[in-house]
Protein backbone atom coordinates (compact mmCIF):
# COMPACT_ATOMS: atom_id res chain seq x y z
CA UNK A 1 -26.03 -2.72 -31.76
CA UNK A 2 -25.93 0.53 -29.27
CA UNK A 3 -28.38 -1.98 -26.70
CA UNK A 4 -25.87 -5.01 -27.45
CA UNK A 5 -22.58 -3.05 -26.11
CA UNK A 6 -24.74 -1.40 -23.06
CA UNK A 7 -25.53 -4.62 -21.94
CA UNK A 8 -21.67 -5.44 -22.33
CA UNK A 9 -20.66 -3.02 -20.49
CA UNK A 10 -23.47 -3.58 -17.56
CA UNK A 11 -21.91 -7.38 -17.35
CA UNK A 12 -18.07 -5.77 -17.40
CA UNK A 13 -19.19 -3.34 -14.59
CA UNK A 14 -20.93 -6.54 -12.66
CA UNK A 15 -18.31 -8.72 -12.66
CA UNK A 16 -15.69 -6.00 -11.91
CA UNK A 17 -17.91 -5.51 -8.79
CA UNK A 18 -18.79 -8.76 -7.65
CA UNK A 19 -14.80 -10.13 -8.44
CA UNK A 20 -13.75 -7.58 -5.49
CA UNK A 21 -12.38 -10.33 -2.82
CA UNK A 22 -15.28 -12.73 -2.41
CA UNK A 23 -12.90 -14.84 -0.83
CA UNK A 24 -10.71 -12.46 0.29
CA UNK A 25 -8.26 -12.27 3.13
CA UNK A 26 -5.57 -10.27 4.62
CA UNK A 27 -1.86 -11.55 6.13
CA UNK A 28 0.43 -9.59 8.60
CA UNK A 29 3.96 -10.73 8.81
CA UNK A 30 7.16 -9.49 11.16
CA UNK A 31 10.46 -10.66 10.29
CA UNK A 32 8.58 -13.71 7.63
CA UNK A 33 6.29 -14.85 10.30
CA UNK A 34 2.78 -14.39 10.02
CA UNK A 35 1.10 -13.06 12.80
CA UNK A 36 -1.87 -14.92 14.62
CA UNK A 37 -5.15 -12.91 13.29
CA UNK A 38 -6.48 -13.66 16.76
CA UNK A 39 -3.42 -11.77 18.23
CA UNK A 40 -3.96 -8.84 16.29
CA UNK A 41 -7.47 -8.78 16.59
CA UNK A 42 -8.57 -8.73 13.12
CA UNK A 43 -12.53 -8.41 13.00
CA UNK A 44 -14.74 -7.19 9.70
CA UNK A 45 -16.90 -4.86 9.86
CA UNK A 46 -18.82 -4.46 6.33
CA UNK A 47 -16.33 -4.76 3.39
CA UNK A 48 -13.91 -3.93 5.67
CA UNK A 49 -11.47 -6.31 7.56
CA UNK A 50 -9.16 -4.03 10.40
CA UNK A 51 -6.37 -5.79 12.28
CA UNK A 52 -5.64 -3.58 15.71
CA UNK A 53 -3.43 -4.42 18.22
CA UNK A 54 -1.17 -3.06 21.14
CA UNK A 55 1.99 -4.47 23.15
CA UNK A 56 2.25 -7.53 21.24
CA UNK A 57 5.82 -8.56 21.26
CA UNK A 58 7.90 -11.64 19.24
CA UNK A 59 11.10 -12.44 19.00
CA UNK A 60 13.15 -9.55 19.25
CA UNK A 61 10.69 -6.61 19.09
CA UNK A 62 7.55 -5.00 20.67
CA UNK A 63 4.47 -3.95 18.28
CA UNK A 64 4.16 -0.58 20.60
CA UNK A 65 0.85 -0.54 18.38
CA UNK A 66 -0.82 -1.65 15.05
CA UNK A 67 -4.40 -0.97 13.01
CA UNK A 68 -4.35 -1.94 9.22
CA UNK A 69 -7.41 -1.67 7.71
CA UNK A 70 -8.06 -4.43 4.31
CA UNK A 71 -10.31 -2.34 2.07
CA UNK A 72 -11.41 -4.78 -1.10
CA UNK A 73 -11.93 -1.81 -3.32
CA UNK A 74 -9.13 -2.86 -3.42
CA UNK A 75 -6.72 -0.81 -0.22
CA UNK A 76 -4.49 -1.53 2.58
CA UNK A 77 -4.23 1.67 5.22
CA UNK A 78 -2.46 1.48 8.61
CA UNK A 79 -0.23 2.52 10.78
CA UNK A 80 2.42 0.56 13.23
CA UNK A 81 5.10 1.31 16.18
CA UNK A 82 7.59 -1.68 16.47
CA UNK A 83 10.71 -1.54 19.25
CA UNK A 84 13.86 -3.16 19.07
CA UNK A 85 14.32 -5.44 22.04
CA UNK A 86 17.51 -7.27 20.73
CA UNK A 87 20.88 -5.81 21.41
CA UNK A 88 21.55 -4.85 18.14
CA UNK A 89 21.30 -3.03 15.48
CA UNK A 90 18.64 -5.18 13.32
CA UNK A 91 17.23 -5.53 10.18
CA UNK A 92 12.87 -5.83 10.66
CA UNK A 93 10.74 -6.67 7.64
CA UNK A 94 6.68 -5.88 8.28
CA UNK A 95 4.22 -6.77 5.68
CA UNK A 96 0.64 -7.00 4.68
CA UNK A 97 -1.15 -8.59 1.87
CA UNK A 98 -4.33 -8.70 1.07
CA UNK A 99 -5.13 -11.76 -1.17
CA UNK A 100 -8.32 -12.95 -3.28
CA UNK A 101 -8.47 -9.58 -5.56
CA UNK A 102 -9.20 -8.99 -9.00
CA UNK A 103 -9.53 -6.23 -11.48
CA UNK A 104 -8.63 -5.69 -15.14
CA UNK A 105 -5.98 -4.19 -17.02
CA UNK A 106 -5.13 -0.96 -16.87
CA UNK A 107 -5.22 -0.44 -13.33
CA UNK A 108 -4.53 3.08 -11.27
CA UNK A 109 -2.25 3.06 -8.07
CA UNK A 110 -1.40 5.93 -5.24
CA UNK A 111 -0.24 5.30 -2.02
CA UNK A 112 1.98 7.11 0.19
CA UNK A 113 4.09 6.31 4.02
CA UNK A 114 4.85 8.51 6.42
CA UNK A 115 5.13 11.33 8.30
CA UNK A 116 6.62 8.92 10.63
CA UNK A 117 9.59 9.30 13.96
CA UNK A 118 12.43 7.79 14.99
CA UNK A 119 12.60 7.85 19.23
CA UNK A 120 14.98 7.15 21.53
CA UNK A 121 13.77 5.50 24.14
CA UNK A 122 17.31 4.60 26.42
CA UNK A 123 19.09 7.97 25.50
CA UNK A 124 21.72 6.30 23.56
CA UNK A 125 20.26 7.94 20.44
CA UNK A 126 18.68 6.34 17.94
CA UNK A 127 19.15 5.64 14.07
CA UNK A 128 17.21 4.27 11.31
CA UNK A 129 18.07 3.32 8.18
CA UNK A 130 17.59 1.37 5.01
CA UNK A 131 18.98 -1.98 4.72
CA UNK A 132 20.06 -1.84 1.00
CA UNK A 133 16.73 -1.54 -0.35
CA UNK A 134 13.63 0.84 -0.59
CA UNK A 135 12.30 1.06 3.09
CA UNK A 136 8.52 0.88 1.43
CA UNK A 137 7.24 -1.41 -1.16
CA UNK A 138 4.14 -1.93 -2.92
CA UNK A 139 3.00 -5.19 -4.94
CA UNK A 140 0.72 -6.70 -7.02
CA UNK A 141 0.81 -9.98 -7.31
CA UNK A 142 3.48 -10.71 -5.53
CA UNK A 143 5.41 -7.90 -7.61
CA UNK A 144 6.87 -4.64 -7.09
CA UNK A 145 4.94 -2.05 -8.94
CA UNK A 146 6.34 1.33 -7.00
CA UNK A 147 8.58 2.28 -4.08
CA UNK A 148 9.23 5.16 -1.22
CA UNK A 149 12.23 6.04 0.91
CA UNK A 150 14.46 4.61 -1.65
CA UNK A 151 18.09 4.09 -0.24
CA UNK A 152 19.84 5.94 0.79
CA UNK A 153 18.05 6.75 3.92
CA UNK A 154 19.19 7.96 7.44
CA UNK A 155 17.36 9.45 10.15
CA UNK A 156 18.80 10.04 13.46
CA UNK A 157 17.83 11.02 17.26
CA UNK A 158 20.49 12.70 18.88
CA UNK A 159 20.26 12.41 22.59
CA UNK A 160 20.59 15.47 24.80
CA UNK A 161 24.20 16.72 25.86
CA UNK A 162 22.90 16.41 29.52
CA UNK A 163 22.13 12.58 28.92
CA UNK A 164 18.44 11.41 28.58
CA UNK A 165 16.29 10.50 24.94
CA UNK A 166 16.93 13.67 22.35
CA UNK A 167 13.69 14.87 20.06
CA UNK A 168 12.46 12.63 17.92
CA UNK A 169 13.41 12.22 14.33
CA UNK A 170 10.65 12.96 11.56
CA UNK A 171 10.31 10.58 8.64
CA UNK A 172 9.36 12.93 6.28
CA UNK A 173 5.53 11.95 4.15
CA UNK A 174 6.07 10.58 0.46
CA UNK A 175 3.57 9.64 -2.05
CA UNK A 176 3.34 8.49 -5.11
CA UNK A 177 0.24 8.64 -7.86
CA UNK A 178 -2.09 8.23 -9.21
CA UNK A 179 -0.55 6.76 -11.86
CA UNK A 180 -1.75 3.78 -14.44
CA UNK A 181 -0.29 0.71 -14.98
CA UNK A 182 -1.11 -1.29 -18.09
CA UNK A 183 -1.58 -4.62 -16.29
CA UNK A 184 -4.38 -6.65 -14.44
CA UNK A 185 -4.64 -7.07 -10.58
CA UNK A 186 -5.16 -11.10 -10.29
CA UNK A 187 -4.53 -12.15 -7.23
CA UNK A 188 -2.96 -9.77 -3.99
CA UNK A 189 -1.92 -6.56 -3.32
CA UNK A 190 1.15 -6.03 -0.62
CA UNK A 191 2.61 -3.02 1.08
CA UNK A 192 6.29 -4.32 2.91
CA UNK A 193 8.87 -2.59 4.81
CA UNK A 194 12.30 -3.20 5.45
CA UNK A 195 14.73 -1.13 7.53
CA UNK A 196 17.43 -0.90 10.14
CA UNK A 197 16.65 -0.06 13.98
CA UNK A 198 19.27 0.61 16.75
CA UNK A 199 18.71 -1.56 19.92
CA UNK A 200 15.79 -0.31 22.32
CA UNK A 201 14.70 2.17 19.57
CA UNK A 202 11.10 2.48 18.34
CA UNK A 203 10.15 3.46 14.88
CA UNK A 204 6.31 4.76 14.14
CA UNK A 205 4.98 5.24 10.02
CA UNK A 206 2.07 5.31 8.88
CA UNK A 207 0.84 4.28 5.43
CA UNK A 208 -1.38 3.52 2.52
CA UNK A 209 -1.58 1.51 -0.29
CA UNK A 210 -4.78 1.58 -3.41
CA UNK A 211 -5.50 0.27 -6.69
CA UNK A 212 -8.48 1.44 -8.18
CA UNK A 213 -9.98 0.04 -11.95
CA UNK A 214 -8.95 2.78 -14.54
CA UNK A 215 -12.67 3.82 -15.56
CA UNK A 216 -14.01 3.19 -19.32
CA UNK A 217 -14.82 5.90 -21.33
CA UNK A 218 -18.39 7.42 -20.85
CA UNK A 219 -20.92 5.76 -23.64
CA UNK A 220 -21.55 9.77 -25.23
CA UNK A 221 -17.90 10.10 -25.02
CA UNK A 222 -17.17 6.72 -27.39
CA UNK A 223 -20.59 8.17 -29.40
CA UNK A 224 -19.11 11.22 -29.58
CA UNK A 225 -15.84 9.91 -30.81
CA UNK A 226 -17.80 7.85 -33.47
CA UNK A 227 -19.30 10.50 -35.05
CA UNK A 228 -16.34 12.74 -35.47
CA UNK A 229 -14.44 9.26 -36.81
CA UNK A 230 -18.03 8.87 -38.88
CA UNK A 231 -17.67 12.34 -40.27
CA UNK A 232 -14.10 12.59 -40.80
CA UNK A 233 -14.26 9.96 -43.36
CA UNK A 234 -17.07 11.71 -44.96
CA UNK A 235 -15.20 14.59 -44.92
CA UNK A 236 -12.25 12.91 -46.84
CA UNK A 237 -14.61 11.16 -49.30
CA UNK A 238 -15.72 14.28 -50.71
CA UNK A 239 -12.29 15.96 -50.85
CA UNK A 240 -11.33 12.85 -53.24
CA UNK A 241 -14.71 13.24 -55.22
């Protein structure tokens, strides 16, 4: 019986290993479009896949700079500098999933964004905010399982009395876990912001998103459990004799 459940838990430990993205692959979005992996230079290196680029602009903004790193254990670290070119003030969305994952239920997940700034880069000042919803979000499956920076959130640049760009603004670090959640990871994890940037502004965060496979209890911990279960019930059957 005790050979039967160690080879049980040899195949569980197997195919928890060899299910970690096979197939995987990672997606950066700005703004709902998916950036060209060829534009952001995303090469693999090992198990890990890292995106990197610098002055890549689209419609509206400038990525000042981005590296996200697609970790199938399963993580998704980075870091990214986007600038408002529009005249506006203007809602941004930046994303990244990493797709083809799997792990049992329960699952543990930590993660954290920040310390980040706010600059003013025209000496107009500069002001970020949220735009109704958590500025950080992570997913599994395509649903949110924890959020940062809930609203509300301001942060603002002041620029100098004299005229020219102020200091710029700190976005204070958050984190959240470890903490378990009693559900499976079967398909993607996804870290997404949202916020609010003034026009010529550029806002900088860093970030990190994990979920790790809650570990099973050691084999002399579960023997150890049996035999106090085992003698608790010989325990009680002499009481009652």
């Amino acid at each position: 019986m005790r050979v039967r459940w160690i080879i049980c838990l040899l195949v569980a430990v197997f195919a928890a290993f060899s299910s970690h993205a096979a197939f995987a692959s990672s997606v950066i979005s700005i703004n709902g479009s998916v950036l060209d992996p060829a534009a952001v230079n995303c090469g693999t290196a090992g198990n890990l896949t890292t995106c990197q680029s610098t002055n890549l602009s689209g419609p509206g903004y400038l990525l000042n700079n981005l590296v996200f790193t697609f970790d199938p254990d399963p993580s998704i670290t980075g870091s990214f500098s986007l600038t408002n070119l529009g005249p506006t003030v203007t809602t941004f969305t930046v994303s990244a999933t990493f797709s083809g994952l799997s792990l049992a239920s329960p699952v543990s997940i930590s993660g954290f964004v920040g310390a980040g700034t706010l600059t003013d880069l025209n000496g107009q000042g500069a002001t970020l905010t949220d735009s109704g919803v958590s500025i950080y979000t992570a997913l599994i499956d395509g649903v949110p399982v924890h959020t940062l920076l809930d609203p509300p959130q301001l942060y603002v640049s002041t620029p100098l009395a004299s005229g020219g760009p102020g200091a710029p603004a700190t976005i204070p670090f958050t984190s959240f876990g470890p903490s378990t959640l009693a559900q499976p990871l079967n398909s993607s994890i996804t870290t997404a912001f949202q916020f609010r940037l003034t026009p010529g502004d550029q806002v900088s965060l860093s970030f990190a998103f994990t979920v790790e496979p809650v570990p099973a209890p050691e084999p002399g911990s579960l023997t150890l459990l049996g035999c106090g279960i085992a003698g608790l019930a010989v325990f009680r059957r002499r009481r009652l004799k």
